[in-house]
Protein backbone atom coordinates (compact mmCIF):
# COMPACT_ATOMS: atom_id res chain seq x y z
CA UNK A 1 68.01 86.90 84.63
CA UNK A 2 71.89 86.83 84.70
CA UNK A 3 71.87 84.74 87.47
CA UNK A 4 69.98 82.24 85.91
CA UNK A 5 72.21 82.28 82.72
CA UNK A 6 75.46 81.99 84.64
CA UNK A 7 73.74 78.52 86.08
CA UNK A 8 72.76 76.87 83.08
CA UNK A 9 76.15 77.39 81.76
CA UNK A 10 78.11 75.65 84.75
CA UNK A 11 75.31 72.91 84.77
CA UNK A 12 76.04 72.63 80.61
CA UNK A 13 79.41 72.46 81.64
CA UNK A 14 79.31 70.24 84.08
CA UNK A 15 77.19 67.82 81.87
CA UNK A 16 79.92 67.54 79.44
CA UNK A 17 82.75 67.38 81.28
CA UNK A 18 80.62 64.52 82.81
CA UNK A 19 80.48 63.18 79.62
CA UNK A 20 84.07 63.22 78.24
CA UNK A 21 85.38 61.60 81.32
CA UNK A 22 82.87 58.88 81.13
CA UNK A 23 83.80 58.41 77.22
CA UNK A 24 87.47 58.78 78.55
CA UNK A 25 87.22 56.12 81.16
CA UNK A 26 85.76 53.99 78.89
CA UNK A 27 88.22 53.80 76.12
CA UNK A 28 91.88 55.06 77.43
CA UNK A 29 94.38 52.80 79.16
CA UNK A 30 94.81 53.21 82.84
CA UNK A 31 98.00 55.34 82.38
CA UNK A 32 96.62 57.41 80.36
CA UNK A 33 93.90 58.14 82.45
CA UNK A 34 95.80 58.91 85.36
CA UNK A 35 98.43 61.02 83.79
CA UNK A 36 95.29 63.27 82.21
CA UNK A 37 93.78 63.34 86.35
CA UNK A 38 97.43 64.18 87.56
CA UNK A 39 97.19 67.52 84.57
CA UNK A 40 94.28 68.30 85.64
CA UNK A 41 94.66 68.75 88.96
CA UNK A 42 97.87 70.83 88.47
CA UNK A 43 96.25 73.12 86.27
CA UNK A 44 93.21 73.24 88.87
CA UNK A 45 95.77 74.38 91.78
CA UNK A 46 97.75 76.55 90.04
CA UNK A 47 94.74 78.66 89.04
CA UNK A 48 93.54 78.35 92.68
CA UNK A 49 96.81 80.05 94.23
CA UNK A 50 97.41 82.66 91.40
């Protein structure tokens, strides 16, 4: 039962975070979008090494 909760929570997330960058894409500049990537991806390794 756990198992299956823990999975329909990463697929829920995943289907929004689909979402926002879809909406995101969409409507922000270019600059924007790359400077929100380039935080992103910091954030992403710093919780990978620590």
């Amino acid at each position: 039962m756990r198992r299956r909760r823990i999975e329909r929570r990463i697929i829920g997330l995943m289907l929004l975070m689909a979402g926002l960058v879809i909406i995101a894409v969409i409507t922000l500049p270019y600059r924007v979008w790359m400077v929100l990537l380039g935080c992103c991806m910091l954030y992403l390794g710093y919780k990978l090494f620590i």
